[in-house]
C-alpha atoms as a PDB file:
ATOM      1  CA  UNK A   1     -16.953 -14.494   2.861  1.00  0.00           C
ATOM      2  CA  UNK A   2     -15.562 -12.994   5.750  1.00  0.00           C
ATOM      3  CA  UNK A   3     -18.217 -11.937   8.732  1.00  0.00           C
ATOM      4  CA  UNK A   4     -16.806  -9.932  11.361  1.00  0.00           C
ATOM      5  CA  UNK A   5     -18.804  -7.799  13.356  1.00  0.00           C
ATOM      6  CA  UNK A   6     -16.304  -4.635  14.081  1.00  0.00           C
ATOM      7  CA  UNK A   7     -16.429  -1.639  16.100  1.00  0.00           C
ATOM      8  CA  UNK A   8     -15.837   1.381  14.064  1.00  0.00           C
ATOM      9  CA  UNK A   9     -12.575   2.227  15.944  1.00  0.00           C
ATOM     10  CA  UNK A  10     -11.450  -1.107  15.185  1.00  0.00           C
ATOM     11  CA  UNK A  11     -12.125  -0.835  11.263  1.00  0.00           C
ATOM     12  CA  UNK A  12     -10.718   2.985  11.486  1.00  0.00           C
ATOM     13  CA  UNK A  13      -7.313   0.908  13.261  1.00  0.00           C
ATOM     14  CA  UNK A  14      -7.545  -1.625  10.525  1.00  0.00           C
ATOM     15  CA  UNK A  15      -7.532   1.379   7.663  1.00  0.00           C
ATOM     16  CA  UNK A  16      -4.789   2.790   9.054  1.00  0.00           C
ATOM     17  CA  UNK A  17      -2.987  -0.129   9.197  1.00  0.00           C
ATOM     18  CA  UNK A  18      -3.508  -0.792   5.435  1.00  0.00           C
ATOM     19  CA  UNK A  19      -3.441   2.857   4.421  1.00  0.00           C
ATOM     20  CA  UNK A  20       0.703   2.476   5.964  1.00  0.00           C
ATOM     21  CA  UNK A  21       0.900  -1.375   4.553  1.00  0.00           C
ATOM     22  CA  UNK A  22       0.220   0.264   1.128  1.00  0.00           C
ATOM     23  CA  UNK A  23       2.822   3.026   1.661  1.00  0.00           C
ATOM     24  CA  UNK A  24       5.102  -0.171   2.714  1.00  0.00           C
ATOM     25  CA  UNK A  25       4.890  -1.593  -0.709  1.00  0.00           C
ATOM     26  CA  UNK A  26       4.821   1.326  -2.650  1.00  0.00           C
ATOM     27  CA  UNK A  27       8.517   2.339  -0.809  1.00  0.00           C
ATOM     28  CA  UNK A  28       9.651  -1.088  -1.561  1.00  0.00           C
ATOM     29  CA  UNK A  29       8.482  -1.216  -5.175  1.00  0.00           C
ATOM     30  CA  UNK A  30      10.349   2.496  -5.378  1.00  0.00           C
ATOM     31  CA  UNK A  31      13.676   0.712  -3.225  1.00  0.00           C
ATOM     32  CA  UNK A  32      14.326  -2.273  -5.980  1.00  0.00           C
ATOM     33  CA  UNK A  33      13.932  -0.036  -8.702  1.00  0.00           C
ATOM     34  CA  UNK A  34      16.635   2.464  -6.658  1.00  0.00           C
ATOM     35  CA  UNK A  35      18.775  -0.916  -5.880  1.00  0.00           C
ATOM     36  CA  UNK A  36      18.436  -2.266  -9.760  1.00  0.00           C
ATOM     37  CA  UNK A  37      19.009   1.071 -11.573  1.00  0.00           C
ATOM     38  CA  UNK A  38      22.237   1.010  -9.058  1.00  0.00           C
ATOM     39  CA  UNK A  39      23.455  -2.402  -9.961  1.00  0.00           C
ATOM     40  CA  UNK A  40      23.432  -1.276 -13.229  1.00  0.00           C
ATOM     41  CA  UNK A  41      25.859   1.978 -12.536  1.00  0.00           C
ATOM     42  CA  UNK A  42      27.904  -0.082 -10.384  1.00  0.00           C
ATOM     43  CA  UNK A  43      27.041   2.144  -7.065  1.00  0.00           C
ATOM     44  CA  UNK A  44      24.487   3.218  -4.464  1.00  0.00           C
ATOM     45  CA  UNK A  45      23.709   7.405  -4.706  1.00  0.00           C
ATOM     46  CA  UNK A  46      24.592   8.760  -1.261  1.00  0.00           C
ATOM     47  CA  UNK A  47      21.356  10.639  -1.134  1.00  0.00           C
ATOM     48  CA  UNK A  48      19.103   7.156  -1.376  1.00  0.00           C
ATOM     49  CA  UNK A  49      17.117   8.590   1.576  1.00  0.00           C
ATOM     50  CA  UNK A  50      16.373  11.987   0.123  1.00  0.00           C
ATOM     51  CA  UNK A  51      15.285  10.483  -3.310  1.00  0.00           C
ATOM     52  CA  UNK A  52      12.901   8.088  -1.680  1.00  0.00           C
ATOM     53  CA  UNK A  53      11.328  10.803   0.120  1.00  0.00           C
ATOM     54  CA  UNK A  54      11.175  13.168  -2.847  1.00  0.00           C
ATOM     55  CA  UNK A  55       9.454  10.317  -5.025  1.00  0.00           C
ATOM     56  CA  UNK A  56       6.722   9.821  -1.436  1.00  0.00           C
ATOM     57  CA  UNK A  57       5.840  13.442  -2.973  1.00  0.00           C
ATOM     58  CA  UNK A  58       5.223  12.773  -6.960  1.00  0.00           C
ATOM     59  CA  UNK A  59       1.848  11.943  -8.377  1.00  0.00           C
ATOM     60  CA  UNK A  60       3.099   8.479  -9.485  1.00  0.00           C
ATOM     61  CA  UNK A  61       3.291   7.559  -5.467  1.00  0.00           C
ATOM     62  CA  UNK A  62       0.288   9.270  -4.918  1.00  0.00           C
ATOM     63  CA  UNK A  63      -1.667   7.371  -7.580  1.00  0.00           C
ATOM     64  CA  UNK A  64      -0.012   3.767  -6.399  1.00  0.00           C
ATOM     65  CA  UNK A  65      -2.076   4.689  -2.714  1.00  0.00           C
ATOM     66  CA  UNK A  66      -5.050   6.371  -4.599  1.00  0.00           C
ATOM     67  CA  UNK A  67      -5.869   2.963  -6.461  1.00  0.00           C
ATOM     68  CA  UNK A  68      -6.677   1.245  -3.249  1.00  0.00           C
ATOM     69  CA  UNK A  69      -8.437   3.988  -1.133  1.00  0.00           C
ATOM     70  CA  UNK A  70     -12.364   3.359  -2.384  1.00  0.00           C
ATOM     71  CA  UNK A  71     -11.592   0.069  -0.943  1.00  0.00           C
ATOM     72  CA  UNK A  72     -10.482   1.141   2.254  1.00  0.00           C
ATOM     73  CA  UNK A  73     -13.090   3.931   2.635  1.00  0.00           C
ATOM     74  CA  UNK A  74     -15.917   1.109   1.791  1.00  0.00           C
ATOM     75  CA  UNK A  75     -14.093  -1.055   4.230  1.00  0.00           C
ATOM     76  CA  UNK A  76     -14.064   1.454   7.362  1.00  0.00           C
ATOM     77  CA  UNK A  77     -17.373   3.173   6.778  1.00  0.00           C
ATOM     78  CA  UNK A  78     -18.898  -0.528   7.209  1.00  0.00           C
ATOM     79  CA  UNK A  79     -20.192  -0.744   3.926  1.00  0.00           C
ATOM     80  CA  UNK A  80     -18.682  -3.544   2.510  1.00  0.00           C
ATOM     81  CA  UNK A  81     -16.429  -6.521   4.311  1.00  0.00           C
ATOM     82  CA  UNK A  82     -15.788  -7.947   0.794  1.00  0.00           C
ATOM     83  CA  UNK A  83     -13.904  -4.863   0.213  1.00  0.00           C
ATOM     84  CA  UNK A  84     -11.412  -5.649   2.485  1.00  0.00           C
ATOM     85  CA  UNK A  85     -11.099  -9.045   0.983  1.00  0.00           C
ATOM     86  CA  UNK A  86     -10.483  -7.603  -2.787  1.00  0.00           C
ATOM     87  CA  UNK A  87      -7.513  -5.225  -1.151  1.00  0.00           C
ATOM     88  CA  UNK A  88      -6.064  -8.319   0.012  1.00  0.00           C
ATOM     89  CA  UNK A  89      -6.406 -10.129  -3.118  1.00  0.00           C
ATOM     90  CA  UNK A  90      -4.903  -7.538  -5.122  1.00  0.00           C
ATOM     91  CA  UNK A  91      -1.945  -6.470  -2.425  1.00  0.00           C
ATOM     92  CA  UNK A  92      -0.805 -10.244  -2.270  1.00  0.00           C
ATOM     93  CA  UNK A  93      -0.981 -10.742  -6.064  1.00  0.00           C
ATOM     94  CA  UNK A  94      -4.109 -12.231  -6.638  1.00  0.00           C
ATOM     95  CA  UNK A  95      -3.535 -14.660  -4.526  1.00  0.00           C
ATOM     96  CA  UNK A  96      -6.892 -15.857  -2.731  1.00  0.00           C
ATOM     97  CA  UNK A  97      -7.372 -15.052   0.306  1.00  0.00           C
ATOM     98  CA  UNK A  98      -9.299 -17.786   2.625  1.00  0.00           C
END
Protein backbone atom coordinates (compact mmCIF):
# COMPACT_ATOMS: atom_id res chain seq x y z
CA UNK A 1 0.00 0.00 0.00
CA UNK A 2 1.36 3.18 -0.74
CA UNK A 3 1.51 5.88 2.38
CA UNK A 4 2.37 9.24 1.43
CA UNK A 5 1.43 12.04 3.38
CA UNK A 6 0.73 14.92 0.56
CA UNK A 7 -0.05 18.45 0.60
CA UNK A 8 -3.14 19.16 -1.29
CA UNK A 9 -1.26 21.28 -3.91
CA UNK A 10 0.93 18.47 -4.40
CA UNK A 11 -1.99 15.84 -5.06
CA UNK A 12 -3.87 18.77 -7.19
CA UNK A 13 -0.04 18.77 -9.28
CA UNK A 14 -0.16 15.03 -9.32
CA UNK A 15 -3.98 15.11 -10.93
CA UNK A 16 -2.99 17.25 -13.36
CA UNK A 17 -0.25 15.41 -14.28
CA UNK A 18 -2.39 12.25 -14.81
CA UNK A 19 -5.45 14.10 -16.05
CA UNK A 20 -2.62 15.17 -19.30
CA UNK A 21 -0.85 11.47 -19.01
CA UNK A 22 -4.38 10.16 -19.83
CA UNK A 23 -4.90 12.63 -22.72
CA UNK A 24 -1.20 11.26 -23.73
CA UNK A 25 -2.50 7.82 -24.27
CA UNK A 26 -5.71 8.49 -25.49
CA UNK A 27 -3.80 10.73 -28.56
CA UNK A 28 -1.54 7.86 -29.03
CA UNK A 29 -4.19 5.13 -29.05
CA UNK A 30 -6.09 7.71 -31.71
CA UNK A 31 -2.25 8.18 -33.68
CA UNK A 32 -1.74 4.17 -34.43
CA UNK A 33 -5.12 3.78 -35.44
CA UNK A 34 -4.46 7.15 -37.89
CA UNK A 35 -0.87 5.45 -38.82
CA UNK A 36 -2.55 1.73 -39.39
CA UNK A 37 -5.72 2.83 -41.27
CA UNK A 38 -2.84 4.76 -43.45
CA UNK A 39 -0.65 1.79 -44.04
CA UNK A 40 -3.48 0.26 -45.30
CA UNK A 41 -4.30 3.19 -48.09
CA UNK A 42 -0.76 3.39 -48.82
CA UNK A 43 -0.49 7.25 -47.52
CA UNK A 44 -0.55 9.70 -44.61
CA UNK A 45 -3.81 12.42 -44.96
CA UNK A 46 -2.20 15.87 -45.02
CA UNK A 47 -4.63 17.09 -42.45
CA UNK A 48 -3.31 14.34 -39.62
CA UNK A 49 -3.17 17.32 -37.22
CA UNK A 50 -6.66 18.63 -37.79
CA UNK A 51 -8.24 15.08 -37.49
CA UNK A 52 -6.52 14.41 -34.23
CA UNK A 53 -7.81 17.50 -32.86
CA UNK A 54 -11.34 17.05 -34.20
CA UNK A 55 -11.47 13.40 -32.62
CA UNK A 56 -9.92 15.44 -28.87
CA UNK A 57 -13.66 16.84 -29.39
CA UNK A 58 -15.97 13.50 -29.90
CA UNK A 59 -17.61 11.72 -27.04
CA UNK A 60 -15.51 8.57 -27.72
CA UNK A 61 -12.27 10.78 -26.43
CA UNK A 62 -14.23 12.20 -23.90
CA UNK A 63 -15.39 8.86 -22.48
CA UNK A 64 -11.59 7.26 -22.78
CA UNK A 65 -10.67 10.40 -19.96
CA UNK A 66 -14.14 10.07 -18.20
CA UNK A 67 -13.35 6.31 -17.22
CA UNK A 68 -10.47 7.33 -15.07
CA UNK A 69 -11.65 10.66 -13.44
CA UNK A 70 -13.54 9.09 -10.07
CA UNK A 71 -10.12 7.85 -9.55
CA UNK A 72 -8.39 10.94 -9.84
CA UNK A 73 -11.02 13.01 -7.98
CA UNK A 74 -10.75 10.26 -4.97
CA UNK A 75 -7.05 10.58 -5.38
CA UNK A 76 -6.74 14.57 -5.03
CA UNK A 77 -9.54 15.16 -2.57
CA UNK A 78 -7.37 12.78 -0.15
CA UNK A 79 -9.81 10.22 0.07
CA UNK A 80 -8.24 7.34 -1.10
CA UNK A 81 -4.23 6.66 -1.91
CA UNK A 82 -5.25 3.20 -3.26
CA UNK A 83 -6.97 5.07 -5.90
CA UNK A 84 -4.04 6.28 -7.31
CA UNK A 85 -2.59 2.84 -7.26
CA UNK A 86 -5.71 1.22 -9.34
CA UNK A 87 -5.12 4.22 -12.13
CA UNK A 88 -1.75 2.96 -12.37
CA UNK A 89 -2.65 -0.55 -12.60
CA UNK A 90 -5.08 -0.06 -15.22
CA UNK A 91 -2.95 2.78 -17.35
CA UNK A 92 0.13 0.30 -17.47
CA UNK A 93 -2.01 -2.75 -18.36
CA UNK A 94 -2.58 -4.39 -15.31
CA UNK A 95 0.61 -4.56 -14.61
CA UNK A 96 1.26 -4.33 -10.68
CA UNK A 97 2.45 -1.64 -9.48
CA UNK A 98 5.01 -2.03 -6.34
Amino acid sequence: MLLVDMTPEQRRALAIFLRQHLRNLADIQTLRATLELSSQRGFVPLDWEQKLEAFGQTPQYRAMLDEFEPLIVQFEQGTSETALIELLQKTLKGRPVK
